[in-house]
Protein backbone atom coordinates (compact mmCIF):
# COMPACT_ATOMS: atom_id res chain seq x y z
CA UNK A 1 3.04 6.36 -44.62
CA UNK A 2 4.31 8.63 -41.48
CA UNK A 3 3.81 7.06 -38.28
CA UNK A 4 1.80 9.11 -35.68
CA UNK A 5 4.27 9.91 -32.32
CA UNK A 6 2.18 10.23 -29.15
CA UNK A 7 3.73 11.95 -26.32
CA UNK A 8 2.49 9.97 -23.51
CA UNK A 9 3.62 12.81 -20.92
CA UNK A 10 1.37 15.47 -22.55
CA UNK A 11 -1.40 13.23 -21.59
CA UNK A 12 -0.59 12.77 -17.66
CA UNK A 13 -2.52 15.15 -16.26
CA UNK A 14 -5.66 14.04 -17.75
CA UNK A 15 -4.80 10.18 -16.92
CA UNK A 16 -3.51 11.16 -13.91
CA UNK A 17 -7.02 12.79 -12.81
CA UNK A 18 -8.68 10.24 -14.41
CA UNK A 19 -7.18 7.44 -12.35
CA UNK A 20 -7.90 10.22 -8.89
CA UNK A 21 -11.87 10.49 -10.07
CA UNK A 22 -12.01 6.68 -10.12
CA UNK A 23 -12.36 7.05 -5.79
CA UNK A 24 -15.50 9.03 -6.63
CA UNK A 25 -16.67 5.62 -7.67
CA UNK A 26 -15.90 3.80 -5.06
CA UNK A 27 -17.47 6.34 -2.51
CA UNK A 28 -20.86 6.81 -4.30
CA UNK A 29 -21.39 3.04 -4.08
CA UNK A 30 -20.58 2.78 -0.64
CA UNK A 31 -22.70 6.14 0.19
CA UNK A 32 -25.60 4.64 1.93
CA UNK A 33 -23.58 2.66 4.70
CA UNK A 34 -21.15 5.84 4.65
CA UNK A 35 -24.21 8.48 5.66
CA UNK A 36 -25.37 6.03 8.38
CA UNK A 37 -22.05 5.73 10.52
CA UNK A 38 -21.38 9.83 9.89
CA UNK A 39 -25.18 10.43 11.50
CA UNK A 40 -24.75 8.11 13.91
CA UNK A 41 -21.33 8.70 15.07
CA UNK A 42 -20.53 11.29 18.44
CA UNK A 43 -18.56 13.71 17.36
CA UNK A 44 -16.56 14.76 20.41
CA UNK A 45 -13.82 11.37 19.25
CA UNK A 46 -13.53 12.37 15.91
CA UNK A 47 -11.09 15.08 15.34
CA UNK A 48 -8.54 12.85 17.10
CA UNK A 49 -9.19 10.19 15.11
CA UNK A 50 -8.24 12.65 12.05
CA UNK A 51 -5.35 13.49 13.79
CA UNK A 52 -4.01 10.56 14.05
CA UNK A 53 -5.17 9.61 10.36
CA UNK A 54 -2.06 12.80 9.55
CA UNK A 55 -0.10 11.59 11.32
CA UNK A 56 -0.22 8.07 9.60
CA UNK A 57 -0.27 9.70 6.44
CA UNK A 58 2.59 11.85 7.11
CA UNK A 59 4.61 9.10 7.95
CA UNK A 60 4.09 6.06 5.00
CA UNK A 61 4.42 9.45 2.50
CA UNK A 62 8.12 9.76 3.89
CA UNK A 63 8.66 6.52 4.15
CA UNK A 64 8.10 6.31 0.47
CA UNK A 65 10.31 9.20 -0.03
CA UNK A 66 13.50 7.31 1.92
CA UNK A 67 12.77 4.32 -0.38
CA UNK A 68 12.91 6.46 -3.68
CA UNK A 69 16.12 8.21 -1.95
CA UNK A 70 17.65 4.94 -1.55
CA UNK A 71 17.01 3.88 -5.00
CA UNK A 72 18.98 6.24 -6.61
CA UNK A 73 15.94 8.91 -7.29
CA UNK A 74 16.68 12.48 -7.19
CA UNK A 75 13.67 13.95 -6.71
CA UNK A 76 12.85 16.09 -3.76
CA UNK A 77 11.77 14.86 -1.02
CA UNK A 78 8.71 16.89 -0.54
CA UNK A 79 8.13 16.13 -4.31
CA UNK A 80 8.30 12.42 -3.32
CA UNK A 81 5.90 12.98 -0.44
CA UNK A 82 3.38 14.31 -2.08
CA UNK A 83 3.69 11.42 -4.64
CA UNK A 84 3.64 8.83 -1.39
CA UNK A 85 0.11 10.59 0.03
CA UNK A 86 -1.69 10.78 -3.08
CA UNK A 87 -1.02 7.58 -4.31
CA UNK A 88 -0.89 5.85 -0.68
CA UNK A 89 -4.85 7.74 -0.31
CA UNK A 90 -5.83 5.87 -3.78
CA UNK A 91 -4.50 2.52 -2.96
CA UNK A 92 -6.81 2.94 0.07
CA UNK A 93 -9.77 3.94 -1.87
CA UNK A 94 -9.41 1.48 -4.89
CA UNK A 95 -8.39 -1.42 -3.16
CA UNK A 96 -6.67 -2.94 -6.22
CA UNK A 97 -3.71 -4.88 -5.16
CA UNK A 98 -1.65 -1.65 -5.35
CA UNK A 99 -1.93 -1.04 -9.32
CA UNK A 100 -4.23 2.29 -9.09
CA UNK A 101 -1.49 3.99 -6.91
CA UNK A 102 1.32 2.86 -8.39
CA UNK A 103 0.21 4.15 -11.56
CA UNK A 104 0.07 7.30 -10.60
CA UNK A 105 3.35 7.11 -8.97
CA UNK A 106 4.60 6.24 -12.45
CA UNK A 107 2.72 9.20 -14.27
CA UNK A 108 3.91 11.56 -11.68
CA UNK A 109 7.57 10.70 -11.24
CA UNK A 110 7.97 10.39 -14.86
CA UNK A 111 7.72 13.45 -15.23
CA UNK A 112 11.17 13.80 -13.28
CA UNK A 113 13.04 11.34 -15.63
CA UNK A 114 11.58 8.72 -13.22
CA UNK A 115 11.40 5.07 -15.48
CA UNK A 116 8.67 2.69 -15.09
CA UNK A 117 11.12 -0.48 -13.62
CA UNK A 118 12.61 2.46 -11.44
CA UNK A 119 8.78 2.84 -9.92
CA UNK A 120 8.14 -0.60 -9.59
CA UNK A 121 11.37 -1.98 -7.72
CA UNK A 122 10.61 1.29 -5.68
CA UNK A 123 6.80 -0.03 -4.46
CA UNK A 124 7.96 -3.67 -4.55
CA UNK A 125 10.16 -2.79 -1.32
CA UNK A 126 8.00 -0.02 -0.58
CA UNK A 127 5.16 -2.15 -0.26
CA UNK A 128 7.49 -5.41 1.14
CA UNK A 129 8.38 -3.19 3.92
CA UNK A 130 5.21 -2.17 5.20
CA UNK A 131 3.73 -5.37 4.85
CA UNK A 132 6.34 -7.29 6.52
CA UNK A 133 4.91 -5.72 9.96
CA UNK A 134 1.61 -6.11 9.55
CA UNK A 135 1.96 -9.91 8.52
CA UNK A 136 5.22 -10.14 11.61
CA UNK A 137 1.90 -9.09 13.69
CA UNK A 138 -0.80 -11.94 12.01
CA UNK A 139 0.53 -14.44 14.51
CA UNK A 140 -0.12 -12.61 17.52
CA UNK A 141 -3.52 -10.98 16.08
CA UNK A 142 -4.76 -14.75 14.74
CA UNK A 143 -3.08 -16.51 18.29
CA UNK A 144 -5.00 -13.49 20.32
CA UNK A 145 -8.37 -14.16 18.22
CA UNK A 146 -7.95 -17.63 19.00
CA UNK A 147 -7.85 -17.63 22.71
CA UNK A 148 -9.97 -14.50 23.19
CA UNK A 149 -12.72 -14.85 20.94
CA UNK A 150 -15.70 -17.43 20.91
CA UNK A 151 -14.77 -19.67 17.70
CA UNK A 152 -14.73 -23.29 17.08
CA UNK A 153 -11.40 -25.43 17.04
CA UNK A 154 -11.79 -25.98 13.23
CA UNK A 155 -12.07 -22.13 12.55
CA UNK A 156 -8.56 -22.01 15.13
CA UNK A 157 -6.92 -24.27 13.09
CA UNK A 158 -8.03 -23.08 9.64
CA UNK A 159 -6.95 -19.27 11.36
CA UNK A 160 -3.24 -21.04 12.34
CA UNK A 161 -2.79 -22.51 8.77
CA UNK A 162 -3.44 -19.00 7.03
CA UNK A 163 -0.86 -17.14 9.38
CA UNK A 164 1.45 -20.11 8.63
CA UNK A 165 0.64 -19.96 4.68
CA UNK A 166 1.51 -15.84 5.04
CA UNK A 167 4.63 -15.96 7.02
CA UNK A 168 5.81 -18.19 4.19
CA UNK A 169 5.19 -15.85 1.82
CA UNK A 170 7.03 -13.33 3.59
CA UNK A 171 9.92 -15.53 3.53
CA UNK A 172 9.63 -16.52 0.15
CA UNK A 173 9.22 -12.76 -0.65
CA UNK A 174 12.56 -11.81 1.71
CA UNK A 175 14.47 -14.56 -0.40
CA UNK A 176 13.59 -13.04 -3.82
CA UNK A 177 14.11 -9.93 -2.83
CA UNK A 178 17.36 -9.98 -0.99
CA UNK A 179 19.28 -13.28 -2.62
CA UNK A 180 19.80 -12.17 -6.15
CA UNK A 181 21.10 -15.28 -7.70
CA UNK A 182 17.30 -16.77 -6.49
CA UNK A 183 15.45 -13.61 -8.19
CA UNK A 184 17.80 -14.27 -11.49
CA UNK A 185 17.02 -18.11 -11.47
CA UNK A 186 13.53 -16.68 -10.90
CA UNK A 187 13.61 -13.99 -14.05
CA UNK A 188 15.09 -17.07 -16.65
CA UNK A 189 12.66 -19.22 -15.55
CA UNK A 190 10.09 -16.17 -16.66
CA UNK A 191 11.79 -15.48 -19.84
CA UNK A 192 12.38 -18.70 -21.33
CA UNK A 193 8.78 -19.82 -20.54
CA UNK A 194 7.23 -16.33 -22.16
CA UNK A 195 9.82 -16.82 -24.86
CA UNK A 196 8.40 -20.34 -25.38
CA UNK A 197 4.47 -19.99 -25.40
CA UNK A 198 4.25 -16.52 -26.62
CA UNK A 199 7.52 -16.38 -28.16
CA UNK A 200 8.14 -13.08 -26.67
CA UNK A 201 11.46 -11.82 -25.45
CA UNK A 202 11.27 -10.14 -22.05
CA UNK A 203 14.54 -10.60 -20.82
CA UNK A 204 15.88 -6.85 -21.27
CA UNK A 205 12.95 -5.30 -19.34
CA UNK A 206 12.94 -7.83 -16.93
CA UNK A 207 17.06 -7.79 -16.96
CA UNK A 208 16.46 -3.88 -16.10
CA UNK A 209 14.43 -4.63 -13.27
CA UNK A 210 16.43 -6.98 -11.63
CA UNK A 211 19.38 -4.26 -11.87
CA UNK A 212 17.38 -1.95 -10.27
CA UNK A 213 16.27 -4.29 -7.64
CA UNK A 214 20.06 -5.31 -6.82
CA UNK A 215 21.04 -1.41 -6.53
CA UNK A 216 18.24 -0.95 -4.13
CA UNK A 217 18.97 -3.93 -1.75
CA UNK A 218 23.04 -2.33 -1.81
CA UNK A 219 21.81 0.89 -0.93
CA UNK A 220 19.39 -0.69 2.25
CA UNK A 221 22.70 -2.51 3.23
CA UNK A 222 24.86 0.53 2.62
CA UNK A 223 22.55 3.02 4.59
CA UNK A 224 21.07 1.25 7.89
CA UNK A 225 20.67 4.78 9.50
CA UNK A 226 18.08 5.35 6.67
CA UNK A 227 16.67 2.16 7.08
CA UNK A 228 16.00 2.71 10.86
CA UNK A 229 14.38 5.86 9.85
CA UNK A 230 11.98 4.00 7.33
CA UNK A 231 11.11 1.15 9.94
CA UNK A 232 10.60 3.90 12.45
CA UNK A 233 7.87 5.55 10.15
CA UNK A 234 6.42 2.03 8.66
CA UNK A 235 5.71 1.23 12.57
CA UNK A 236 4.83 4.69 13.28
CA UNK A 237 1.89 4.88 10.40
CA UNK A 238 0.38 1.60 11.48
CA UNK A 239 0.26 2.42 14.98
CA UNK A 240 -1.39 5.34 14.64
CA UNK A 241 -3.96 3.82 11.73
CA UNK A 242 -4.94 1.38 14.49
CA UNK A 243 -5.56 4.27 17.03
CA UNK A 244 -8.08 6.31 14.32
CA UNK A 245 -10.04 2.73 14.33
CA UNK A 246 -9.98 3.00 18.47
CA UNK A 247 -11.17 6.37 18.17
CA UNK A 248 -13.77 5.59 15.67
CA UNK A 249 -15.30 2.85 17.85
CA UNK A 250 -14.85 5.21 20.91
CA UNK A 251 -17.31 7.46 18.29
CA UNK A 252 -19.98 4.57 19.48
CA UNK A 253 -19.35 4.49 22.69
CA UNK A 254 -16.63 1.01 22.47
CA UNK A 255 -13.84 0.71 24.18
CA UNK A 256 -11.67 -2.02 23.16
CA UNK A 257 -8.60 -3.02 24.90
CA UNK A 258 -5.22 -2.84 22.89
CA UNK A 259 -5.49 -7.10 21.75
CA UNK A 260 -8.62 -6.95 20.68
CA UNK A 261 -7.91 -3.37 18.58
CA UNK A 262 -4.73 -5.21 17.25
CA UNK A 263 -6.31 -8.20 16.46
CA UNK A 264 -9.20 -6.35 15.16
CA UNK A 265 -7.36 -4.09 13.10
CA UNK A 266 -4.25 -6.75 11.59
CA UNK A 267 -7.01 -9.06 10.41
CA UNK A 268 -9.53 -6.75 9.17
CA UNK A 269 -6.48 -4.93 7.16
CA UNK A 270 -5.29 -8.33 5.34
CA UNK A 271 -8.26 -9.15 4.65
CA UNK A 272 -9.49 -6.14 2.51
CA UNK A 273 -5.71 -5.68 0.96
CA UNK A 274 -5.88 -9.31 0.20
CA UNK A 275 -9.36 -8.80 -1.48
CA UNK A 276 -9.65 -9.38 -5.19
CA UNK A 277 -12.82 -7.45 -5.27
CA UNK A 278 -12.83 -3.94 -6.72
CA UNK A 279 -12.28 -1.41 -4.33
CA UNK A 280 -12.60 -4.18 -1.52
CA UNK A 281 -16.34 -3.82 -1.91
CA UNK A 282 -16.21 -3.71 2.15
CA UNK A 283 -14.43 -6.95 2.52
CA UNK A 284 -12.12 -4.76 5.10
CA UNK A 285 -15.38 -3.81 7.12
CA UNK A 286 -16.78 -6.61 7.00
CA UNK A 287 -13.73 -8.67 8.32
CA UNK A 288 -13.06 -6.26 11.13
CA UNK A 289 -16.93 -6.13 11.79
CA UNK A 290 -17.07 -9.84 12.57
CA UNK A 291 -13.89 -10.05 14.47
CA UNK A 292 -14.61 -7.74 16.69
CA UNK A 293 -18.72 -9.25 17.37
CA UNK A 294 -17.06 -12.02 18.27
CA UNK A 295 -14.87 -10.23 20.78
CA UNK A 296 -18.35 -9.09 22.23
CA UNK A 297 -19.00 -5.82 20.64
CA UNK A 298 -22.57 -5.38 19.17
CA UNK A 299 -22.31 -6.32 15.61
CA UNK A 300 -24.34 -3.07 14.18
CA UNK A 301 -22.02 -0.72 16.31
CA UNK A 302 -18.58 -2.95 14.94
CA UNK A 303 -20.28 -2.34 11.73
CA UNK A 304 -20.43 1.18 12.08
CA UNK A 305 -17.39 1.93 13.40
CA UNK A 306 -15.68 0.10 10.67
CA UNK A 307 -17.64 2.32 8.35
CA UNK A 308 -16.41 5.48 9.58
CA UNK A 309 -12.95 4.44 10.03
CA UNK A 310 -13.35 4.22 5.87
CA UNK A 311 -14.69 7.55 5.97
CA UNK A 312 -11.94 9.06 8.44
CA UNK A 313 -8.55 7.36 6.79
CA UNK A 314 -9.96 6.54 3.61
CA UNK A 315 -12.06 9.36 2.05
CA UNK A 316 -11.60 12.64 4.06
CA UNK A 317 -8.11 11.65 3.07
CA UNK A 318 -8.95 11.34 -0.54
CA UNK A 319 -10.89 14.28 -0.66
CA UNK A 320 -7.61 16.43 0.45
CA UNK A 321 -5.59 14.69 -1.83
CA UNK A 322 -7.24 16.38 -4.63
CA UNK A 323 -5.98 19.65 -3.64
CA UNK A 324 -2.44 18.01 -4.10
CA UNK A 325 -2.21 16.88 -7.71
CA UNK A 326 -1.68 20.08 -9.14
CA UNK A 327 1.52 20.41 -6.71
CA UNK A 328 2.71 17.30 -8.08
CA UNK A 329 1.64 17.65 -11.79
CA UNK A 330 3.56 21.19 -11.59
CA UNK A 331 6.67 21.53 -15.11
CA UNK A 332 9.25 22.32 -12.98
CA UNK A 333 11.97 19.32 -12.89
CA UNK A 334 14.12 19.27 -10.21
CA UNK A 335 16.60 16.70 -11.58
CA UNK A 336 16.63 13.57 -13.28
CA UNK A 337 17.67 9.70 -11.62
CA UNK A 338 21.13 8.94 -11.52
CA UNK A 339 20.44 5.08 -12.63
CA UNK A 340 21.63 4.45 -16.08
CA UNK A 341 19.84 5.42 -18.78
CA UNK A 342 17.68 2.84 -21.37
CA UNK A 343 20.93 2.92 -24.10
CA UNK A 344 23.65 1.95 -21.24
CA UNK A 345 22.56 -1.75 -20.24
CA UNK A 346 23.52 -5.10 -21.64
CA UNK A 347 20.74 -7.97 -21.03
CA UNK A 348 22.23 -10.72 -19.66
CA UNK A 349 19.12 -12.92 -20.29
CA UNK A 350 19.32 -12.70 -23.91
């Protein structure tokens, strides 16, 4: 009996717009509360709140691009971009802990000879690096919403022990990533207990991965001009996401003052990202919506404002990311990675 061979790259485009239309989703449910804040909303703020929204954009898409450069990838860099936007815009609409975008990374850049643990070490530093400000910020955001805002000591406390609880993270997240004999203690630990209730070897892919990840972390140490240029961006694209949410509340007629917009905006961020709901199901708005009520800001205008900063960064970005998946679905290959190929690696946790 002849086995059936499926080639999964004749099938990209349609996954890849399949995994795209999933945002249509997303919007539709939130439509009513998205038509409210649009009609509401003065108009004379908004196109530089979109402006800054390109900016932003502009800057995590390159950002990605210096990561995948750094890794080894030989893609262009515009290709890369455009693979940083469009999946960067997803990740926004389906909040999903990352996996809708970085799937589509994965069916784009495969295309270019791009391998699956080649994607993933990329977003795992991808995503460590532009997360490392945002949580290096929770202190000052929870410490300003503590002295600022009208809350009770337990709710100060309880705000103190999360920001504690997050910068360890970070540091248990720095260690992994940059101390390899802790990430390889790490990966045996993984194999031999998969090995042992599933009995399931993982150890080559996981082996793979770890290679990767230790050519990565050379090339950051190897290249600190480039890595200046990526922290520039990373700090670049949240400042200027934080500015489209001042101009959205300006849209109602609030002005908030640069602690409370920080505050506002660290928090409310976490909070949807750290969501477990499906596309955040608001969490984000609804985080930012309280914290800035209690700063004094009517709660239906917070509301609102937090609404249409969804609309502004979130789906008017979508919406013009459709127009770049056929740029980035295009035949044309440009190169393939340097990193050794499948047939060239010894697993050392076999």
């Amino acid at each position: 009996m002849s086995k059936i061979k499926i080639d999964l790259r004749q099938w990209v485009p349609f996954l890849v717009v399949l995994v795209a239309l999933l945002g249509i989703v997303f919007i539709v449910a939130d439509w009513d509360q998205i038509r409210e804040a649009v009609v509401q909303a003065r108009w004379q703020p908004i196109p530089y709140a979109l402006l800054v929204t390109v900016i932003s954009y502009t800057c995590i898409s390159f950002s990605f691009a210096q990561v995948s450069k750094l890794m080894g990838v030989s893609m262009r860099q515009r290709d890369l971009a455009v693979v940083g936007f469009v999946s960067s815009v997803l990740n926004h609409i389906v909040m999903s802990g990352g996996a809708a975008g970085y799937t589509i990374r994965w069916m784009l850049m495969n295309r270019y000879g791009v391998s699956m643990r080649e994607v993933v070490a990329i977003s795992i530093l991808h995503f460590y690096l532009t997360g490392l400000f945002m949580i290096a910020m929770l202190p000052f955001a929870l410490v300003y919403l503590g002295l600022n805002a009208a809350i009770s000591q337990a709710v100060t406390v309880l705000l103190a022990v999360s920001a504690l609880i997050l910068l360890l993270l970070a540091i248990l997240a720095t260690a992994l990533i940059f101390w390899s004999r802790l990430r390889k203690r790490v990966i045996r630990f993984l194999v031999k207990a998969v090995d042992t209730l599933v009995h399931r070897d993982i150890g080559e892919p996981l082996g793979r991965f770890d290679a990767t990840m230790d050519q990565g972390v050379q090339a950051m140490r190897e290249n600190p001009a480039s890595m200046a240029i990526i922290a520039g961006l990373i700090v670049t694209d949240w400042a200027f996401s934080a500015a489209a949410l001042f101009f959205c509340f300006r849209a109602f007629d609030v002005t908030l003052s640069v602690g409370q917009l920080v505050s506002g905006f660290v928090a409310g961020t976490v909070a949807g990202q750290a969501s477990l709901l499906p596309g955040g199901l608001g969490m984000q708005e609804a985080s930012m919506s309280g914290i800035f009520a209690l700063f004094g800001t009517p709660f239906e205008k917070a509301v609102l404002a937090s609404v249409l900063y969804r609309v502004v960064f979130s789906i008017v970005p979508y919406v013009v990311s459709l127009a770049f998946y056929r740029l980035a679905l295009r035949k044309e290959k440009n190169g393939q990675s340097p990193i050794k190929q499948e047939g060239e690696y010894e697993n050392p946790y076999a």
